[in-house]
N, C-alpha and C. Protein backbone atom coordinates (compact mmCIF):
# COMPACT_ATOMS: atom_id res chain seq x y z
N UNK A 1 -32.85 37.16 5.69
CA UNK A 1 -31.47 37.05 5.25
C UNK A 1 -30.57 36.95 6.49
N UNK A 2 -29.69 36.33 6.69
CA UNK A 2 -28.87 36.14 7.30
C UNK A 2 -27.37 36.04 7.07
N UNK A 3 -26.00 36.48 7.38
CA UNK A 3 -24.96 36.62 6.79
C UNK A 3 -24.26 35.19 7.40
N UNK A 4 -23.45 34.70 6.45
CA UNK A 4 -22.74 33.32 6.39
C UNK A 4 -21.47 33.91 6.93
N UNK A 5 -20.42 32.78 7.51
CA UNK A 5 -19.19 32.62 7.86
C UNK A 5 -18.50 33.28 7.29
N UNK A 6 -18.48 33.18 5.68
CA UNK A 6 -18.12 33.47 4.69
C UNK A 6 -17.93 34.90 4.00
N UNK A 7 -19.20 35.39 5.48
CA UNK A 7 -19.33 37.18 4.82
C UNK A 7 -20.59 37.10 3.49
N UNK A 8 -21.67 36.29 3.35
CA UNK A 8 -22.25 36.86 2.43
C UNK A 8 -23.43 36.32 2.81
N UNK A 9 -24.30 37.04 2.65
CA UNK A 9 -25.75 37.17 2.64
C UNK A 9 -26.54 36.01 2.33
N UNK A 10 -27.39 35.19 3.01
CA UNK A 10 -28.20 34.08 2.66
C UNK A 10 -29.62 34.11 3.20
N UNK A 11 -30.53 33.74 2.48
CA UNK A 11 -31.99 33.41 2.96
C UNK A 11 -31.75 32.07 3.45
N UNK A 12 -32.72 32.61 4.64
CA UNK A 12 -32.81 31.38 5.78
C UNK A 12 -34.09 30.99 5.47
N UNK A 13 -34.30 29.73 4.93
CA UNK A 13 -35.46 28.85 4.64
C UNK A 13 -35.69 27.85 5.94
N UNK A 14 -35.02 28.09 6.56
CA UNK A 14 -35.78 27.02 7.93
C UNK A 14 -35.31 27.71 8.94
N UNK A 15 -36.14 27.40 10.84
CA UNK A 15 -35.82 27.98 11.73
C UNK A 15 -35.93 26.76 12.71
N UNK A 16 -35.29 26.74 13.67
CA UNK A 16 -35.47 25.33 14.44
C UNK A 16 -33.94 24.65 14.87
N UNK A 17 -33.67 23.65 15.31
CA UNK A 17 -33.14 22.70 15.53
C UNK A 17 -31.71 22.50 14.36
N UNK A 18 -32.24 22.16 13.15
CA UNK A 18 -32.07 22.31 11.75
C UNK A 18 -31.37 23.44 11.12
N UNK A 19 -30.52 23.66 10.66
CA UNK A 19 -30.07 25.00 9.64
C UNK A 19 -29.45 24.61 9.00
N UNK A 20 -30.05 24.61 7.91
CA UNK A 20 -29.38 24.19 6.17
C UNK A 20 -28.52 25.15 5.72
N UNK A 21 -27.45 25.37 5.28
CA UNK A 21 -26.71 26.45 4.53
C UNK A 21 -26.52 25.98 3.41
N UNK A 22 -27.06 27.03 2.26
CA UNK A 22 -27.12 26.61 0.70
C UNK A 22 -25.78 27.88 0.35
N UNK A 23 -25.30 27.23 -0.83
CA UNK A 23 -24.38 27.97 -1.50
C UNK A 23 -24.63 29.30 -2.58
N UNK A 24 -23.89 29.63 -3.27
CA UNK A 24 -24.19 30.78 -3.57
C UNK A 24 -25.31 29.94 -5.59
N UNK A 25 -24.87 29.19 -5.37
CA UNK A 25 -25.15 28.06 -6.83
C UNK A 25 -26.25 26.95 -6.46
N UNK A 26 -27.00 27.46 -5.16
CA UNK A 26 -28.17 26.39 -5.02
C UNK A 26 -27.76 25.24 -4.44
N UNK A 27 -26.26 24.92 -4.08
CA UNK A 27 -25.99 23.17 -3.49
C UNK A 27 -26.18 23.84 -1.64
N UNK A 28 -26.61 22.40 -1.60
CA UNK A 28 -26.18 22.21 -0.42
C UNK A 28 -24.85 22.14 0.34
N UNK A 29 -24.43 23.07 0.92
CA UNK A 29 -23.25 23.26 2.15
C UNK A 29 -23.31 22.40 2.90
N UNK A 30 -23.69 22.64 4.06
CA UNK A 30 -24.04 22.52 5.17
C UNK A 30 -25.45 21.95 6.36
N UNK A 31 -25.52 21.23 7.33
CA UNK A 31 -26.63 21.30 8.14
C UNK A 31 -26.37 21.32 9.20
N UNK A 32 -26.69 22.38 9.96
CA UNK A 32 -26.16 22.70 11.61
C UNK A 32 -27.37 21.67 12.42
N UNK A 33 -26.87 20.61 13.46
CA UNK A 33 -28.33 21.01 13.92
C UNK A 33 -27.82 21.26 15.63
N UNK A 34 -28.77 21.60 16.70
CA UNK A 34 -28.44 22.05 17.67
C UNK A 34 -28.82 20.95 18.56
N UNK A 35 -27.94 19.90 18.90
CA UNK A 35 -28.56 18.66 19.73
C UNK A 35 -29.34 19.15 20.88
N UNK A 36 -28.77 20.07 21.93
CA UNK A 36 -29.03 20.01 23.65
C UNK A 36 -29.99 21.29 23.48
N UNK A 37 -30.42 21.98 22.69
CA UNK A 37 -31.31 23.37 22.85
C UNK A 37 -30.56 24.14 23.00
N UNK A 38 -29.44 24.49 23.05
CA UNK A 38 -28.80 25.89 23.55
C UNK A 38 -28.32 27.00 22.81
N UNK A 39 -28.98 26.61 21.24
CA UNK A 39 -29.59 28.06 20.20
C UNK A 39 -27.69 27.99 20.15
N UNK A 40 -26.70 26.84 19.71
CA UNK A 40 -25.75 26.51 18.71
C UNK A 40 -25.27 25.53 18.64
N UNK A 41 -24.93 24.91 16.96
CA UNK A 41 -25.43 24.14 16.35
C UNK A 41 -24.18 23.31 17.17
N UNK A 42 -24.09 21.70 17.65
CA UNK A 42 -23.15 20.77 17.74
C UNK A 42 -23.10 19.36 17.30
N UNK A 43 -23.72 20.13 16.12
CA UNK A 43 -23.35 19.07 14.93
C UNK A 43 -23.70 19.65 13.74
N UNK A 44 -22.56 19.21 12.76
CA UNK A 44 -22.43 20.16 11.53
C UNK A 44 -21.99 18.79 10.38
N UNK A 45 -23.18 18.13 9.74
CA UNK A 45 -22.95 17.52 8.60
C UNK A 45 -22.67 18.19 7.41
N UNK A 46 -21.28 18.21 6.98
CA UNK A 46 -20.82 18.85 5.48
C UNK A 46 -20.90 18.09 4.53
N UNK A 47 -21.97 18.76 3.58
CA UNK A 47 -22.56 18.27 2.18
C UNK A 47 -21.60 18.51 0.85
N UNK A 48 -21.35 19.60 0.94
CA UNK A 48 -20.42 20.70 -0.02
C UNK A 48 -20.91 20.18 -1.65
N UNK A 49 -22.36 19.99 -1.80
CA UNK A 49 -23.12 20.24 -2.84
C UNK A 49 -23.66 18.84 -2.99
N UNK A 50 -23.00 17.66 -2.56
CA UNK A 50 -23.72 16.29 -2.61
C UNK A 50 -24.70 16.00 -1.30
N UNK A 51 -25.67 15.35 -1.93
CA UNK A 51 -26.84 14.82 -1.12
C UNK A 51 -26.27 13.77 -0.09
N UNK A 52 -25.27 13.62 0.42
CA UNK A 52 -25.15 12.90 1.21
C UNK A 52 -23.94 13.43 2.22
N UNK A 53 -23.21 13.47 3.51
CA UNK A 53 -22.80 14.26 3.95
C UNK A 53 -21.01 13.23 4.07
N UNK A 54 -19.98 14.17 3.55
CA UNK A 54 -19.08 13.44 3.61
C UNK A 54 -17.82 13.40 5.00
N UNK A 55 -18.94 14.46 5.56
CA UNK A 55 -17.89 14.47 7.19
C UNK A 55 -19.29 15.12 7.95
N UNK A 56 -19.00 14.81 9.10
CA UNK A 56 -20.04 15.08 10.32
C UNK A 56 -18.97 15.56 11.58
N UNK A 57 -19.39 16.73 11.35
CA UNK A 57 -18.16 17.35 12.94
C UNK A 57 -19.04 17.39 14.13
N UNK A 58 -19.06 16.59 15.34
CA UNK A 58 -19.91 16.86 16.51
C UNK A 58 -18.88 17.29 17.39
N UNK A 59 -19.80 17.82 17.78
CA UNK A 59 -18.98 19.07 19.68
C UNK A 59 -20.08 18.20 20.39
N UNK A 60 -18.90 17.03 21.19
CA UNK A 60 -20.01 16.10 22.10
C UNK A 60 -19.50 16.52 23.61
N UNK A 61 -18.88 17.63 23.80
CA UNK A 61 -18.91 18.01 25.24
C UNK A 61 -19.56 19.65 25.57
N UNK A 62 -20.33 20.04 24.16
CA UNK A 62 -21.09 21.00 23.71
C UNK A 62 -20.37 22.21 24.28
N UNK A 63 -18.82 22.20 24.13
CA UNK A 63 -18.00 23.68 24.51
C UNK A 63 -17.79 24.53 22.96
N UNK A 64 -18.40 24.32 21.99
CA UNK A 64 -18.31 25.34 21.19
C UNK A 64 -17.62 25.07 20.14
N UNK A 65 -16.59 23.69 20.09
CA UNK A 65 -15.77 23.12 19.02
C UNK A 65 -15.82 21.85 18.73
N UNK A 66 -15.70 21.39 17.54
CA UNK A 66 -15.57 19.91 17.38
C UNK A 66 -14.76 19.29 18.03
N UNK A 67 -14.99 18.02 18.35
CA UNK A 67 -13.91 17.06 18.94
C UNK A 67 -14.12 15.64 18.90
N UNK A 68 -15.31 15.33 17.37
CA UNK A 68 -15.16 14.11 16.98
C UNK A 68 -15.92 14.47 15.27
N UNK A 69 -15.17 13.66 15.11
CA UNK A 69 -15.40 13.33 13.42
C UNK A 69 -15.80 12.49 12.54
N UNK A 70 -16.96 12.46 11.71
CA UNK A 70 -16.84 11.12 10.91
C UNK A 70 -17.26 11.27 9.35
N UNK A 71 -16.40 10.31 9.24
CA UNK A 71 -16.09 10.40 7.45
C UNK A 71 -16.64 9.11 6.77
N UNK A 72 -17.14 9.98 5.44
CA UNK A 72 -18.03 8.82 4.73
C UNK A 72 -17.54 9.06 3.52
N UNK A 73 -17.48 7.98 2.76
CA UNK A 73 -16.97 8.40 1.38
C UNK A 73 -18.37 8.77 0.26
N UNK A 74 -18.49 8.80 -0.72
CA UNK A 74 -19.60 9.06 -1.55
C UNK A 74 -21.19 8.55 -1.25
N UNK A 75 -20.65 6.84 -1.11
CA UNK A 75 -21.76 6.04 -1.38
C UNK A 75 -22.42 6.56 -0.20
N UNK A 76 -22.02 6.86 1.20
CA UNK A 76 -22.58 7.44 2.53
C UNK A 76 -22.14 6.26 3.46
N UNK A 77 -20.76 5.51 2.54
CA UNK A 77 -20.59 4.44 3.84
C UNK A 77 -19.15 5.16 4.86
N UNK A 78 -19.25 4.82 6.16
CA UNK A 78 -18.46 5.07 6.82
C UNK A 78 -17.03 4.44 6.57
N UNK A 79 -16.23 5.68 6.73
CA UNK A 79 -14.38 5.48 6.20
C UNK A 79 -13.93 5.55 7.29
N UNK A 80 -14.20 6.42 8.40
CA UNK A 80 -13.40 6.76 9.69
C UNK A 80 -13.96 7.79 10.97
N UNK A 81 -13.54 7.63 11.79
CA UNK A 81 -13.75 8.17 12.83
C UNK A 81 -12.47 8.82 13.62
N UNK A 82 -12.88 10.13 13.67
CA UNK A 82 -11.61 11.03 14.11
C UNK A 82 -12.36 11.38 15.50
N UNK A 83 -11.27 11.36 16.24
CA UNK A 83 -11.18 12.20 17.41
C UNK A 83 -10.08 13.04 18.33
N UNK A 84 -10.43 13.87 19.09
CA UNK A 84 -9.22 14.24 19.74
C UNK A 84 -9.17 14.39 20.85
N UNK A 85 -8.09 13.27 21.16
CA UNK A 85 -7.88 12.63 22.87
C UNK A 85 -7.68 13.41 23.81
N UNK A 86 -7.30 14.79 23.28
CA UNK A 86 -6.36 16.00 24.24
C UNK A 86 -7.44 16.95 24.36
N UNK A 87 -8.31 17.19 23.75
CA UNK A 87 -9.68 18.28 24.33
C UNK A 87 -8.68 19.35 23.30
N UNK A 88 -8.07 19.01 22.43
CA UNK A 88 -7.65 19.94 21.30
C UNK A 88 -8.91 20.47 20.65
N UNK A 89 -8.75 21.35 18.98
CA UNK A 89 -9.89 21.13 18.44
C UNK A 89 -9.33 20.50 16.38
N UNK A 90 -7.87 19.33 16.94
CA UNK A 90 -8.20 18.67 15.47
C UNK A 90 -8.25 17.19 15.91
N UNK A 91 -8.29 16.42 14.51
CA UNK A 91 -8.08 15.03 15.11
C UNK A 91 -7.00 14.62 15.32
N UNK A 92 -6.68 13.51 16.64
CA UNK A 92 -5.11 13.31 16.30
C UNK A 92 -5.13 11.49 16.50
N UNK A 93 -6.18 10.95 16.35
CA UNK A 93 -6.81 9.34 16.45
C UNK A 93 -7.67 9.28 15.33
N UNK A 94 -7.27 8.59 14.65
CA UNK A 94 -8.57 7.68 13.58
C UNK A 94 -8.73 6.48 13.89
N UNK A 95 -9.88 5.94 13.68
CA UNK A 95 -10.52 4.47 13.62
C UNK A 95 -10.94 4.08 12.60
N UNK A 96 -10.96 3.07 11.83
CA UNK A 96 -11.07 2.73 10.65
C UNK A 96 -11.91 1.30 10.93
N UNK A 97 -13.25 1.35 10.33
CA UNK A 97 -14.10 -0.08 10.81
C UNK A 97 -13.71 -1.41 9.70
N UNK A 98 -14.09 -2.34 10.56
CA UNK A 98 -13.88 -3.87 9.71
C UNK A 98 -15.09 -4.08 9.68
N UNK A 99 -14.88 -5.96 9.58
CA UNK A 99 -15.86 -6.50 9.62
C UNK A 99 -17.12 -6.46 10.90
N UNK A 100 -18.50 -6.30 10.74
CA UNK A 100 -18.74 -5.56 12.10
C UNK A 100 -19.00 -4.91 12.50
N UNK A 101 -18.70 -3.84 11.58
CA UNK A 101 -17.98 -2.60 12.71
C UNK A 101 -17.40 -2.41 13.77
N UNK A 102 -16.48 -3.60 13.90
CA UNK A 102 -15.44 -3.72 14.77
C UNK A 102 -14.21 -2.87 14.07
N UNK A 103 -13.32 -1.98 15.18
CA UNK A 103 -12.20 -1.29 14.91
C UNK A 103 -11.13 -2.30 14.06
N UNK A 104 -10.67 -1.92 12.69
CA UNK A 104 -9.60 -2.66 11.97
C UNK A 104 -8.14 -2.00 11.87
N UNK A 105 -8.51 -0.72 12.36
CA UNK A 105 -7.13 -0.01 12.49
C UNK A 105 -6.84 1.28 12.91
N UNK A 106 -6.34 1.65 13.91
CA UNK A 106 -6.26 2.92 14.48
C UNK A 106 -5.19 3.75 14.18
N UNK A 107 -5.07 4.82 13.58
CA UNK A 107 -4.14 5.72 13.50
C UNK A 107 -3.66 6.73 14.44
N UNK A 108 -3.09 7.33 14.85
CA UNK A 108 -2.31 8.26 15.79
C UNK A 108 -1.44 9.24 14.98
N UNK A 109 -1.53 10.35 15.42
CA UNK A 109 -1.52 10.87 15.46
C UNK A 109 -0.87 12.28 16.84
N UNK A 110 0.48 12.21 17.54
CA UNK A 110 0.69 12.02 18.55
C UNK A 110 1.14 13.73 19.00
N UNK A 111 1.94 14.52 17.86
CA UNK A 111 2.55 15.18 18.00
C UNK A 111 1.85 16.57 17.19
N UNK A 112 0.73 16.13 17.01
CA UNK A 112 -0.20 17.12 16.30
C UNK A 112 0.00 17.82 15.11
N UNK A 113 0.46 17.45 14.19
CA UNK A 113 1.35 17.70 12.52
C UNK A 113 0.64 17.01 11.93
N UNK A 114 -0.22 16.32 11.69
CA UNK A 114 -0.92 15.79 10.63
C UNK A 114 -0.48 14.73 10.39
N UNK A 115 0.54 14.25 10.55
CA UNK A 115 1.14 12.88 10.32
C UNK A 115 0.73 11.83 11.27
N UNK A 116 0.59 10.35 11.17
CA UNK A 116 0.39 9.40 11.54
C UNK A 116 1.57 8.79 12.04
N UNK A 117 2.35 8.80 13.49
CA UNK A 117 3.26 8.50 13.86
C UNK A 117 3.43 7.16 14.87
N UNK A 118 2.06 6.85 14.86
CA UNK A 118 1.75 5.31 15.23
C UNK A 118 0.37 4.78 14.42
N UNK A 119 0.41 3.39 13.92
CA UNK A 119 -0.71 2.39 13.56
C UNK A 119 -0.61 1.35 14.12
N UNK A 120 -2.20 0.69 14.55
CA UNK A 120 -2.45 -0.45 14.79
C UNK A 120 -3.39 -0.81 13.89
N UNK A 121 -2.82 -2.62 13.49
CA UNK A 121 -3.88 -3.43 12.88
C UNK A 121 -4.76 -4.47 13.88
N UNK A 122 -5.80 -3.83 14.05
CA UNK A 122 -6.53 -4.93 14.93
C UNK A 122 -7.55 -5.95 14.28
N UNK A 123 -7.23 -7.34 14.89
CA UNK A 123 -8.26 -8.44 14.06
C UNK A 123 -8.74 -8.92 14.98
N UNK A 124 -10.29 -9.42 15.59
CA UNK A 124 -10.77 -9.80 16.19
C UNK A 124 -10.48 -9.41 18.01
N UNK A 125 -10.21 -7.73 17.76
CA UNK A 125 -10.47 -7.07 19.02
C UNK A 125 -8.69 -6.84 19.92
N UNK A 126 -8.22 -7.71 19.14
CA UNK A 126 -6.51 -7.36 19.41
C UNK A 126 -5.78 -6.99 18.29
N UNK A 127 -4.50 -6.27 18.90
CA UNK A 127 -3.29 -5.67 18.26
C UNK A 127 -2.53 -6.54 17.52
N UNK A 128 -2.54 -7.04 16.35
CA UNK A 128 -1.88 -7.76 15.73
C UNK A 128 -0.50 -7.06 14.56
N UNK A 129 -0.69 -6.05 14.67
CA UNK A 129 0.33 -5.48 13.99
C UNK A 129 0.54 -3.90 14.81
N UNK A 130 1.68 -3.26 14.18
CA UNK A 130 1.98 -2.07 14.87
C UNK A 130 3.13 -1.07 14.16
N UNK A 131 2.66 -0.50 13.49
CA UNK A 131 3.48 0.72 12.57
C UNK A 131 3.64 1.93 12.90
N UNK A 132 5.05 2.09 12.89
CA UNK A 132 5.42 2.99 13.63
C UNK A 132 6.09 4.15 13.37
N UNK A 133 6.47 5.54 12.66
CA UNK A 133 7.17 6.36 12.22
C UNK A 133 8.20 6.96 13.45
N UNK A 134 9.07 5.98 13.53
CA UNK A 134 10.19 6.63 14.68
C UNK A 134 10.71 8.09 15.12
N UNK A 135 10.94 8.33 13.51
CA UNK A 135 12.14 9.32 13.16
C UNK A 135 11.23 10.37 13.11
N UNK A 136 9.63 10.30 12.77
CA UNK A 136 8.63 11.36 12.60
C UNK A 136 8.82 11.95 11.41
N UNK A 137 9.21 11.25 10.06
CA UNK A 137 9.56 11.94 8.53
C UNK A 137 8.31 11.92 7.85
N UNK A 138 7.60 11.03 8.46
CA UNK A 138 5.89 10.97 7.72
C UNK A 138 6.48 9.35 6.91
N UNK A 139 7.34 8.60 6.76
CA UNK A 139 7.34 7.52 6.86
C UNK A 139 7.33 6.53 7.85
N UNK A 140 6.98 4.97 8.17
CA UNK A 140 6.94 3.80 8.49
C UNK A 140 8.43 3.60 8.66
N UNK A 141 8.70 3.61 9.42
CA UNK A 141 10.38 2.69 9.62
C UNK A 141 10.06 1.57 10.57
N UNK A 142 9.19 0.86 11.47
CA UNK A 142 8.99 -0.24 12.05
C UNK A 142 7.86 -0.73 12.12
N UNK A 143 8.08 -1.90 11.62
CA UNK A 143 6.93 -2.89 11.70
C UNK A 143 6.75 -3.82 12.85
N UNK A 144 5.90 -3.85 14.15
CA UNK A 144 6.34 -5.26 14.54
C UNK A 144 4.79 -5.85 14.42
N UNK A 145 5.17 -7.21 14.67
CA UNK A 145 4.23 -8.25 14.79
C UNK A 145 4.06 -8.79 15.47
N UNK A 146 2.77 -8.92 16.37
CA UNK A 146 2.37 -9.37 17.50
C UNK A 146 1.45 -10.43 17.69
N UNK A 147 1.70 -11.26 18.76
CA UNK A 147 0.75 -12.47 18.59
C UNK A 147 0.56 -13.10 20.19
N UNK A 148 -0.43 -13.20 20.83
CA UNK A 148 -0.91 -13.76 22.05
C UNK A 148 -0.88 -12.20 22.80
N UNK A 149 -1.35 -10.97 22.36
CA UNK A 149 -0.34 -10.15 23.05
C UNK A 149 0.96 -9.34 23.73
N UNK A 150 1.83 -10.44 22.74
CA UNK A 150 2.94 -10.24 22.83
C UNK A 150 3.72 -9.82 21.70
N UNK A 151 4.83 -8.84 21.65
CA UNK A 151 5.92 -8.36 20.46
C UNK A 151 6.64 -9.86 20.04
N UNK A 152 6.29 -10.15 18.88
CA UNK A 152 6.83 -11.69 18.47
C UNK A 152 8.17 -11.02 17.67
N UNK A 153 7.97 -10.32 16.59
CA UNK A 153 9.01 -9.61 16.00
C UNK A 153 8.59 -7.93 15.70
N UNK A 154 9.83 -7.33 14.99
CA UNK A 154 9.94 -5.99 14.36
C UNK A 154 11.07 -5.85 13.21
N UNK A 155 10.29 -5.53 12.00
CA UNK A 155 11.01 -5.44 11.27
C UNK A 155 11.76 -3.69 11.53
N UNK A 156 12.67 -3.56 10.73
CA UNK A 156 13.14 -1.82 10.49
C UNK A 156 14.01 -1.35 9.40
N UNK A 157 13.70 -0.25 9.70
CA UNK A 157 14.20 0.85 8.17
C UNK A 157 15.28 1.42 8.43
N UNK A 158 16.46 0.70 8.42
CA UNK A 158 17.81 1.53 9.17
C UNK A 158 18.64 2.00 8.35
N UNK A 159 18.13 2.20 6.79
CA UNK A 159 18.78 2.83 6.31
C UNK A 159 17.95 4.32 5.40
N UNK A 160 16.77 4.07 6.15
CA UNK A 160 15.36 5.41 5.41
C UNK A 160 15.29 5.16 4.18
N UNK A 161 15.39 4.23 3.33
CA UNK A 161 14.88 3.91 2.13
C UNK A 161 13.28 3.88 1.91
N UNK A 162 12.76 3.79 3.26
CA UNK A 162 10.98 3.16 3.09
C UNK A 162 10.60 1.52 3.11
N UNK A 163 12.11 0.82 3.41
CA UNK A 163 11.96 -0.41 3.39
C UNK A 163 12.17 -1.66 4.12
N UNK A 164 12.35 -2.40 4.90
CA UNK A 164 12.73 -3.12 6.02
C UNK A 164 14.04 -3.64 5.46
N UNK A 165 14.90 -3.30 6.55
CA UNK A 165 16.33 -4.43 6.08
C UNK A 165 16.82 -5.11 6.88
N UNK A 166 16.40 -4.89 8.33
CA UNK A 166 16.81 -5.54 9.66
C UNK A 166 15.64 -6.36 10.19
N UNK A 167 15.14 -7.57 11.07
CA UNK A 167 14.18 -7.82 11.74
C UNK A 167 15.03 -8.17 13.03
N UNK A 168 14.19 -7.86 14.07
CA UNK A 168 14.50 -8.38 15.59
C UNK A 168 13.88 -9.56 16.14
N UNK A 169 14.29 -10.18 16.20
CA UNK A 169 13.05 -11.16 17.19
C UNK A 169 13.28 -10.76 18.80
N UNK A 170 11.90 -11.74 19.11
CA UNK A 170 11.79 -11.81 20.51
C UNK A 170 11.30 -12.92 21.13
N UNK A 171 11.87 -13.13 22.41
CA UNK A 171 11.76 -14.33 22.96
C UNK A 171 9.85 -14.27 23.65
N UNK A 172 9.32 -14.87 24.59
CA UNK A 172 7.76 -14.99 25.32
C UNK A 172 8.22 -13.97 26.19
N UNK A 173 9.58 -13.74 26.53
CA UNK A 173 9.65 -12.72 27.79
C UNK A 173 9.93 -11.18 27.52
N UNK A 174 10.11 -11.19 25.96
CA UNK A 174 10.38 -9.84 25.02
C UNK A 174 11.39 -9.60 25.35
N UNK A 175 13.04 -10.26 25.47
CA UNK A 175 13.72 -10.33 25.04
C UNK A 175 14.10 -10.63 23.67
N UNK A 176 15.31 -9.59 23.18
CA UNK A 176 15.58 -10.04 21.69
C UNK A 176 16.68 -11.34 21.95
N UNK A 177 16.29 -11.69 20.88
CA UNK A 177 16.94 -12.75 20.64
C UNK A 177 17.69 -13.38 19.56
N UNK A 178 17.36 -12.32 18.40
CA UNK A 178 18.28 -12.21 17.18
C UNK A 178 17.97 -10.82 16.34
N UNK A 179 19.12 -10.71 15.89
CA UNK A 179 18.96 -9.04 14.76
C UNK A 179 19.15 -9.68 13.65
N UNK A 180 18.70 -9.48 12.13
CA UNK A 180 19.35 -10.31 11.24
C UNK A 180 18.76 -9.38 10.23
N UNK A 181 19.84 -9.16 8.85
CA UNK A 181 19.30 -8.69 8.14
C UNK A 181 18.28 -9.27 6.55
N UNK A 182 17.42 -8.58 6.57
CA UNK A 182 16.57 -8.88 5.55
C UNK A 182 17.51 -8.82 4.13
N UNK A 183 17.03 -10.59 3.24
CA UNK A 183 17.70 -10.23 2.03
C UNK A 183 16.95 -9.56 1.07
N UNK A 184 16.88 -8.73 0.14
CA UNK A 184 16.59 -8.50 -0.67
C UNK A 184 16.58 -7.27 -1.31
């Protein structure tokens, strides 16, 4: 028997590498396993009663905490990849795969609140779009759109509705070059 996180008592059916944690109802929890030998676990696939694991927390600088993440939805296909850029211990970067498994969109995460206060849409290995929560309300107020590497335009939310009513352009040298408002 061995006592869980949780405070309660569990039979340990395996010893090794491996440590399964079953629930109090027979599902599967948990599987610790211990990559480098050093008798604790840095990697922890969470089952939470399904046969397939819907997040995988690894400690890949083996100091004792997670600091990368990955998420699968049911079927066991990959949704995302969290990490944290700051040697924190949450995520504050997601990656989201395309075609490939080439990166299709990165989230940020900047100010450590849970909110997403920058996005990129990447297609074929560049930044083609770029969403942005200025104001930090947990909404999108700027859109811009990018092309050769360069800010071509940005739309914006200048009145916090959630909706674009202004666009900027820009010249090849990222100068603006017109403000105009969106009809509609």
């Amino acid at each position: 028997m061995i006592q869980g996180a949780d405070g309660r008592e569990y039979l340990l059916l395996a010893r090794g590498p491996h440590t399964p944690e079953w629930g109090a109802d027979g599902e599967l929890v948990s599987v610790a396993y211990d990559r480098n030998g050093d008798g604790r676990p840095d990697q922890v696939a969470h089952h939470d009663g399904a046969r397939l694991p819907s997040l995988v927390a690894n400690d890949d600088d083996f100091d004792g905490a997670s600091d990368h993440w990955i998420h699968y939805d049911d079927a066991g296909e990959l949704v995302k990849v969290g990490v944290s850029r700051h040697g924190g211990l949450v995520q504050d970067l997601w990656i989201y795969p395309g075609p490939g498994g080439q990166p299709a969109r990165q989230e940020y995460d900047d100010d450590g609140d849970g909110l997403v206060e920058r996005a990129e849409v990447i297609h074929e290995g560049r930044v083609v779009q770029v969403e942005v929560d200025a104001d930090r309300d947990g909404r999108i107020d700027r859109w811009q759109d990018w092309s050769a590497g360069r800010l071509g335009s940005e739309k914006l939310d200048t009145d916090g509705d959630g909706q674009p009513d202004r666009v900027l352009r820009y010249d090849a040298d990222g100068r603006v070059v017109g403000l105009e408002p969106i009809d509609g």
